[in-house]
N, C-alpha and C. Protein backbone atom coordinates (compact mmCIF):
# COMPACT_ATOMS: atom_id res chain seq x y z
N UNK A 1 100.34 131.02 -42.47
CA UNK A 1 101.11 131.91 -43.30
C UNK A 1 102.13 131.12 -44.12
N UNK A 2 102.60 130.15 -43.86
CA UNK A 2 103.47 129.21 -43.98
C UNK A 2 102.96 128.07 -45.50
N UNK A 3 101.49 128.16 -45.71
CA UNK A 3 101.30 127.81 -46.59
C UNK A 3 100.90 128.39 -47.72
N UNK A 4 100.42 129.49 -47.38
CA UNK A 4 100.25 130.48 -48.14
C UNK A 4 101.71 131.13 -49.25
N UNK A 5 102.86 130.99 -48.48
CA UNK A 5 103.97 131.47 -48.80
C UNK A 5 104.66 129.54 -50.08
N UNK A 6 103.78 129.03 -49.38
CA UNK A 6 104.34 127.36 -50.28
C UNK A 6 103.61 127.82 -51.98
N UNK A 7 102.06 128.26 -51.41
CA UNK A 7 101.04 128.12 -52.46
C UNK A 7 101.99 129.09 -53.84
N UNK A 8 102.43 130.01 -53.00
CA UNK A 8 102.68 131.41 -53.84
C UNK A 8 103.95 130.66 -54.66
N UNK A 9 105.10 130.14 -54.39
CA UNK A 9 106.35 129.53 -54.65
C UNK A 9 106.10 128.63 -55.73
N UNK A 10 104.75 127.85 -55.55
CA UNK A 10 104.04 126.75 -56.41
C UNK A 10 103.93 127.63 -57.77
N UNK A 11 103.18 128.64 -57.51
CA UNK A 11 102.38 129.55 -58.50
C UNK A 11 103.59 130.21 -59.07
N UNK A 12 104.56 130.46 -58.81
CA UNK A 12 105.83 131.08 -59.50
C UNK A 12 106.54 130.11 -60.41
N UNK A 13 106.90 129.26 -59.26
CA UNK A 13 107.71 128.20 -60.29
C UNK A 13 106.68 127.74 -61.48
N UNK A 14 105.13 127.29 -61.29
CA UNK A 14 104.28 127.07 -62.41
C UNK A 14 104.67 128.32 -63.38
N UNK A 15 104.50 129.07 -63.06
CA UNK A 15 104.66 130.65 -64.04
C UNK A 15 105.86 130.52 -64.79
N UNK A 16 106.58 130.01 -64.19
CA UNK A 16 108.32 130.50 -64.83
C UNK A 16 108.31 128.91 -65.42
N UNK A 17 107.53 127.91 -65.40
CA UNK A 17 108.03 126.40 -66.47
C UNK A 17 106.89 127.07 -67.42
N UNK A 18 105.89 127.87 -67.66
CA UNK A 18 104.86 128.20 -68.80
C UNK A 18 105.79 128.79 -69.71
N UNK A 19 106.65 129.81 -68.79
CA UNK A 19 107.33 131.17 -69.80
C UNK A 19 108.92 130.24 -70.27
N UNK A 20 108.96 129.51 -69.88
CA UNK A 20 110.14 128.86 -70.04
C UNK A 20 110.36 127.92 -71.83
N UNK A 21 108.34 126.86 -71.48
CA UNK A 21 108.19 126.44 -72.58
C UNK A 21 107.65 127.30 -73.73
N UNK A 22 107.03 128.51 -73.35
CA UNK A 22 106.82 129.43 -74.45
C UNK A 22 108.11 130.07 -75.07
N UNK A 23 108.86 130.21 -74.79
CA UNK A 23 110.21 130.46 -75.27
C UNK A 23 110.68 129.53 -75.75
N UNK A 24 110.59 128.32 -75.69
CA UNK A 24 111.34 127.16 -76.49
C UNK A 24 110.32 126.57 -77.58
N UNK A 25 109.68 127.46 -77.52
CA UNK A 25 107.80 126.96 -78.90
C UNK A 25 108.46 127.96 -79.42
N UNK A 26 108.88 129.39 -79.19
CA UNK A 26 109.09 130.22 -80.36
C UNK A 26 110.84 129.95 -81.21
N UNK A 27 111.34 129.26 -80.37
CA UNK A 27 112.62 129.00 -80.81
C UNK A 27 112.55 127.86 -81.83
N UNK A 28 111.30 126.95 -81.58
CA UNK A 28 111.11 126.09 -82.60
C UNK A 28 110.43 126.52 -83.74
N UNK A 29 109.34 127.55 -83.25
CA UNK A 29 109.00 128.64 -84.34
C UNK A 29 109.73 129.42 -85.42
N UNK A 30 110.52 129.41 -84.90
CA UNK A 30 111.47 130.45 -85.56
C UNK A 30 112.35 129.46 -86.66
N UNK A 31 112.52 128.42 -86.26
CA UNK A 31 113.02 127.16 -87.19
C UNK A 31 112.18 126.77 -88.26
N UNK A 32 110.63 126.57 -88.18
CA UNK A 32 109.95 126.37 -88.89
C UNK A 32 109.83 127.52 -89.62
N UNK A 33 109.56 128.80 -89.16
CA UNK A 33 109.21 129.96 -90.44
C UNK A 33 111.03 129.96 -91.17
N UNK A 34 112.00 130.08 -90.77
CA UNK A 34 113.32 129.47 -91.75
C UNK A 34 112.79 128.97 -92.44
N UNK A 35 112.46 127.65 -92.65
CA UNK A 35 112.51 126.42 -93.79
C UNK A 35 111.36 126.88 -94.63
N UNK A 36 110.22 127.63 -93.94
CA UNK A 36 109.00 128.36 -94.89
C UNK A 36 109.58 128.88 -96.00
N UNK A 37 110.46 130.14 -95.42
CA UNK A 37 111.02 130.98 -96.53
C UNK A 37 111.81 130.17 -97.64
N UNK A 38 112.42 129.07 -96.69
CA UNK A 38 113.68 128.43 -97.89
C UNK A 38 112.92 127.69 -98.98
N UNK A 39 111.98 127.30 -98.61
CA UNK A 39 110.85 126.39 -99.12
C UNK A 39 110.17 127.76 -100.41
N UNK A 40 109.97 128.99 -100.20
CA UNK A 40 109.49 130.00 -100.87
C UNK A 40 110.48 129.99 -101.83
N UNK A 41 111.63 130.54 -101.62
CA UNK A 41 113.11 130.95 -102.34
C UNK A 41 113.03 129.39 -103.00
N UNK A 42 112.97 128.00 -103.17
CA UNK A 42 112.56 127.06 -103.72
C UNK A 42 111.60 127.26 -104.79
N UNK A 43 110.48 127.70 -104.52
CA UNK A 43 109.50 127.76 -105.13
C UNK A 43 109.64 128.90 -106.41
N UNK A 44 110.52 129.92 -105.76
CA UNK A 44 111.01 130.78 -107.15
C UNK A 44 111.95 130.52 -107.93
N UNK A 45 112.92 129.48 -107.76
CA UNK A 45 113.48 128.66 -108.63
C UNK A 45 112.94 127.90 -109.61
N UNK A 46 112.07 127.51 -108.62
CA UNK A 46 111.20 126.27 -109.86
C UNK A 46 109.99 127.37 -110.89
N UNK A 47 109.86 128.70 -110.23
CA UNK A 47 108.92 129.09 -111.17
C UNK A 47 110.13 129.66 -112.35
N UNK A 48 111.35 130.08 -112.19
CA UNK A 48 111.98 130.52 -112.83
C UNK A 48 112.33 129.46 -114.13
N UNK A 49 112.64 127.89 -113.72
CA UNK A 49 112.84 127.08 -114.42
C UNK A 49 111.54 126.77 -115.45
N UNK A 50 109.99 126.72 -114.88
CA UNK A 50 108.61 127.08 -115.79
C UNK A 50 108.86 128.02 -116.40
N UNK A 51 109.36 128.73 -116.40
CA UNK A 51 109.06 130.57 -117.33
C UNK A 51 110.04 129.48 -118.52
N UNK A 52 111.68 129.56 -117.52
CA UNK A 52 112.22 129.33 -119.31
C UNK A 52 112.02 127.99 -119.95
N UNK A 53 110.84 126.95 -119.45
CA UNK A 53 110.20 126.12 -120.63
C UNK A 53 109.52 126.64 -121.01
N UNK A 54 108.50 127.04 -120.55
CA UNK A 54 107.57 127.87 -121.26
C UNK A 54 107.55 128.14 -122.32
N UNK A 55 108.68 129.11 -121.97
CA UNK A 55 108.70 130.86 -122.85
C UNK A 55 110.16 130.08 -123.77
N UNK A 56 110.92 129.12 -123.85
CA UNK A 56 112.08 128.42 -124.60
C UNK A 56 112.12 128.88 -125.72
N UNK A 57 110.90 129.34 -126.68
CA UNK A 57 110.84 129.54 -128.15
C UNK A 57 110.39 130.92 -128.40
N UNK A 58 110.58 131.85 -127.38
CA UNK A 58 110.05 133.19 -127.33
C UNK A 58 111.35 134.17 -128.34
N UNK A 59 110.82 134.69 -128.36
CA UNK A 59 111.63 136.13 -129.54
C UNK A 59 111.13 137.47 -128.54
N UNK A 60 112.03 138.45 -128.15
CA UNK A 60 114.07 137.75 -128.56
C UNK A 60 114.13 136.59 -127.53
N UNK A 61 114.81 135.42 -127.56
CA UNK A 61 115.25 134.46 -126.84
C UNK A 61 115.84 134.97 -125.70
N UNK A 62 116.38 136.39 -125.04
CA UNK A 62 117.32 136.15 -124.18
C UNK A 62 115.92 136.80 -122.97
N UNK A 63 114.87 137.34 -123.67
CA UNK A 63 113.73 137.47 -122.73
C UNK A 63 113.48 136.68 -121.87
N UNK A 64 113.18 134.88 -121.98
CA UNK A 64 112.69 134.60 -120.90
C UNK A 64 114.11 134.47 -120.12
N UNK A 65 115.52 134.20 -120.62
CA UNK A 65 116.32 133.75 -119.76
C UNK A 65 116.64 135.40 -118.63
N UNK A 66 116.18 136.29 -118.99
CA UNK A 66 116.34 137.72 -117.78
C UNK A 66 115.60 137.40 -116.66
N UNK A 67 113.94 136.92 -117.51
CA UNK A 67 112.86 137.04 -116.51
C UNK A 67 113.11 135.33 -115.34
N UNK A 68 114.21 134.58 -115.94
CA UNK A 68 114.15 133.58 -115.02
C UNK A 68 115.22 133.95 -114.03
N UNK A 69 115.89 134.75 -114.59
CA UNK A 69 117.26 134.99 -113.87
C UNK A 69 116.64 136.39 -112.34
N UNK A 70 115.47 137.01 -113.04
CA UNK A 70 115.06 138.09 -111.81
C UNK A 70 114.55 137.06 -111.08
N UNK A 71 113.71 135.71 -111.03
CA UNK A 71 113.10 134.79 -109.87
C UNK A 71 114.62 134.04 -109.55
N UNK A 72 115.28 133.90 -110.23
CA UNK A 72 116.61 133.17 -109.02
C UNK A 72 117.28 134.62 -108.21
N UNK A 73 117.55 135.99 -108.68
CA UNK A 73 117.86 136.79 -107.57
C UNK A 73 116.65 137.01 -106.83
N UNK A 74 115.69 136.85 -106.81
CA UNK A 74 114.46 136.87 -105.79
C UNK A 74 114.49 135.50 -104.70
N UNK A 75 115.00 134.32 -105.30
CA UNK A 75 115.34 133.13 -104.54
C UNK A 75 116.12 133.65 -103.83
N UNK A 76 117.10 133.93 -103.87
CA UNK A 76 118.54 134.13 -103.60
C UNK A 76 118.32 135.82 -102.18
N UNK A 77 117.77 136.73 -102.97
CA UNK A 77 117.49 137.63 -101.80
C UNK A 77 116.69 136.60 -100.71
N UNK A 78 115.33 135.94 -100.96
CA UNK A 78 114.95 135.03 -99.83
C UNK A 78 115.89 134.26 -98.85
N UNK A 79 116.51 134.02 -99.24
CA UNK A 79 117.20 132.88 -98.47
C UNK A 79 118.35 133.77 -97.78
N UNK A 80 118.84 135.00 -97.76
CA UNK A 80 119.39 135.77 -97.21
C UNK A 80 118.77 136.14 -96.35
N UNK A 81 117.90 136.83 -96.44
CA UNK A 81 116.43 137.95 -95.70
C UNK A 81 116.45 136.53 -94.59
N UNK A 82 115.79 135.47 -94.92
CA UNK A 82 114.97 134.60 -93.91
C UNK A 82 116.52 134.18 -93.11
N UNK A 83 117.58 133.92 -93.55
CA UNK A 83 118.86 133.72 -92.64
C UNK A 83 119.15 134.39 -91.82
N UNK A 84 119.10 136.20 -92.40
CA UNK A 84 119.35 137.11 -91.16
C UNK A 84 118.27 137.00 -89.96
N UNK A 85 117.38 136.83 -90.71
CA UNK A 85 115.70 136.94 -89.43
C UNK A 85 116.10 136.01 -88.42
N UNK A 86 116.29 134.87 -88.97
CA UNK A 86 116.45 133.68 -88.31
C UNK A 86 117.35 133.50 -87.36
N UNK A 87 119.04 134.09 -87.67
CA UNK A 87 120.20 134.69 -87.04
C UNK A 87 119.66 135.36 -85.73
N UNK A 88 119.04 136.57 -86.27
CA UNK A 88 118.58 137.30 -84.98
C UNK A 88 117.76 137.04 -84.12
N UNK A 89 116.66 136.38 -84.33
CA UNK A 89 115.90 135.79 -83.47
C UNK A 89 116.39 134.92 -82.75
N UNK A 90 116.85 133.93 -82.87
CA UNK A 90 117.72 133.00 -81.97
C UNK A 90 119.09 133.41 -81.35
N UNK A 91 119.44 134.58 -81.59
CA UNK A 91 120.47 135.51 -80.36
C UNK A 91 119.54 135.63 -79.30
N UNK A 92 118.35 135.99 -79.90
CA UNK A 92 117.27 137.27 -78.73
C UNK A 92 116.95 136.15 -77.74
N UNK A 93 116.54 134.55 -78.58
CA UNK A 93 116.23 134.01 -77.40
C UNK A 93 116.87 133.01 -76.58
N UNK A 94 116.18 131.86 -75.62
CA UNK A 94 117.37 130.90 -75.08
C UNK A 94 116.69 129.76 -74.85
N UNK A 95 117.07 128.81 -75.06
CA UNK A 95 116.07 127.58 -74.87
C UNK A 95 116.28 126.63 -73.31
N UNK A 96 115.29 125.78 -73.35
CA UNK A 96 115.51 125.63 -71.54
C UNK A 96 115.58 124.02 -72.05
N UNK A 97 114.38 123.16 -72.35
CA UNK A 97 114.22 121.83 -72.70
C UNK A 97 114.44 121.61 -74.20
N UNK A 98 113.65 122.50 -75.24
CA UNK A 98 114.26 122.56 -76.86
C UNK A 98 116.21 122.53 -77.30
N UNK A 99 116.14 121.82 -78.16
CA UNK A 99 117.91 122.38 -78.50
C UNK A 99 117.41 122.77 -79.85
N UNK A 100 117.92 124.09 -80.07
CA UNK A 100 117.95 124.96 -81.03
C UNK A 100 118.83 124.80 -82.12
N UNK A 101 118.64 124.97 -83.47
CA UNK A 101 119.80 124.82 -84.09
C UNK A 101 120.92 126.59 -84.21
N UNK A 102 121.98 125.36 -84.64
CA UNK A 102 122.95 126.87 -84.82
C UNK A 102 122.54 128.10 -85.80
N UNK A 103 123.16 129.11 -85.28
CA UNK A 103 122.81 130.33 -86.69
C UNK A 103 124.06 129.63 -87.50
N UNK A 104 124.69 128.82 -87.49
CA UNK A 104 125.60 128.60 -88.34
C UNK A 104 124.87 127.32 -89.49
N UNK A 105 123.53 126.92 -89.15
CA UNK A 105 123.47 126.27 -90.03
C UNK A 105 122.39 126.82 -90.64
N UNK A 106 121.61 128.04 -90.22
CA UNK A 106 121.09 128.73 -91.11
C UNK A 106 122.30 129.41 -92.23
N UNK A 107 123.20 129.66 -91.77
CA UNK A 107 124.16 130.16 -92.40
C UNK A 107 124.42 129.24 -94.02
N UNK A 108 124.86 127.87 -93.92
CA UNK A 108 125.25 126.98 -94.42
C UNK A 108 124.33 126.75 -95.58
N UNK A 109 123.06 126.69 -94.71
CA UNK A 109 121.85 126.00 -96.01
C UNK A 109 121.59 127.45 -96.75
N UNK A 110 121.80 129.12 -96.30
CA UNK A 110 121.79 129.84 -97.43
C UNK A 110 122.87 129.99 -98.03
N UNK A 111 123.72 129.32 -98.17
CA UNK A 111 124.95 129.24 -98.62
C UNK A 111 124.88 128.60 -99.80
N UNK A 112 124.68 126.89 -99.62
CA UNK A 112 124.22 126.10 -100.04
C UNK A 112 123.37 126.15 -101.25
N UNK A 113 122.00 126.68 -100.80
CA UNK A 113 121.02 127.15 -101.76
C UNK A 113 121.20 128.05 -102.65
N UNK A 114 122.52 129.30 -102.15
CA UNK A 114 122.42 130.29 -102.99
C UNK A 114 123.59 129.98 -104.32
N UNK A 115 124.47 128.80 -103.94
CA UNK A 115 125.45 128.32 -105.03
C UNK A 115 124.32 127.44 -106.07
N UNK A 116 123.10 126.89 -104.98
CA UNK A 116 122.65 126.29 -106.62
C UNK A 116 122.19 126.99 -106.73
N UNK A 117 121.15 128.17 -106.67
CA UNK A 117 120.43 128.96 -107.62
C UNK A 117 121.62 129.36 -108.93
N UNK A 118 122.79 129.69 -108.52
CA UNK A 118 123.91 130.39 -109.37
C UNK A 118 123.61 129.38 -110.19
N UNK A 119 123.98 128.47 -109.57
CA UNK A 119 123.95 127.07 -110.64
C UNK A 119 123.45 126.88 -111.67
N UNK A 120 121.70 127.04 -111.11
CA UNK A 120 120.79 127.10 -112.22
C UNK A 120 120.32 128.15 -112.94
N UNK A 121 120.99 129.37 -111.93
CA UNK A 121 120.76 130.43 -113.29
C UNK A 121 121.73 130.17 -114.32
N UNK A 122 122.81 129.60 -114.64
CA UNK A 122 123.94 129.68 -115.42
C UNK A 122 123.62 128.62 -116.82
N UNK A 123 122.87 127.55 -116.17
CA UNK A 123 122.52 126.49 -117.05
C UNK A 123 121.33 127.19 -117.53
N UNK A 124 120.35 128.31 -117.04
CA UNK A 124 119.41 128.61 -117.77
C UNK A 124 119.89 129.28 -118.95
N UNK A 125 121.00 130.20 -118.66
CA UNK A 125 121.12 131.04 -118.83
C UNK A 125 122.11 130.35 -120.44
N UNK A 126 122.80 129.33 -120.02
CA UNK A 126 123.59 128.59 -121.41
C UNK A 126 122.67 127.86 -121.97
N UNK A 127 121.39 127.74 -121.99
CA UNK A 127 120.53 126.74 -122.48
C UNK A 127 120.11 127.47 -123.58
């Protein structure tokens, strides 16, 4: 009976280091889909900056600078949206062997990102 009760203790503690590292895969998960989005909200900057070469010689002129200025508030909502997600998910969870980063530096890099989009909407926008 005595080993039976070892076997079972074995099989728990195995159980609880599986659920332990699956929780610290989604905490790293959750880091990687962040930088996805920031990487997206990126990507609508730079399409915003294509539109107004593009379109530079278009009539009326202030056309393409609107349509670049709706992909930097579309950057700019991204990098909010994926901060809060990101915020909350890493309250919900707890890491055991992973070290997680802060919600404060999700905080920072949409911070960050969202002063340059301003940035570059402003220079689009004076160009």
């Amino acid at each position: 009976m005595d080993r039976h009760s070892d076997d079972q203790d074995k099989k728990t503690d195995w159980a609880e280091w599986r659920t332990d590292w699956a929780e610290d895969r989604t905490v790293l998960a959750n880091e990687r889909t962040f930088a996805g989005w920031m990487r997206t909200g990126m990507a609508s900057v730079a399409l915003a900056l294509g539109l107004k070469a593009v379109f530079r010689e278009a009539d009326p002129d202030w056309l393409p600078r609107v349509v670049s200025l709706v992909f930097i508030a579309i950057a700019v909502g991204i990098f909010w949206a994926a901060r809060n997600q990101a915020a909350k998910a890493q309250v919900r969870l707890s890491t055991h062997d992973a070290e997680a980063q802060s919600s404060r530096l999700f905080t920072v890099a949409a911070v960050v990102l969202t002063i340059a989009c301003v940035a570059v909407g402003y220079v689009l926008w004076t160009l």
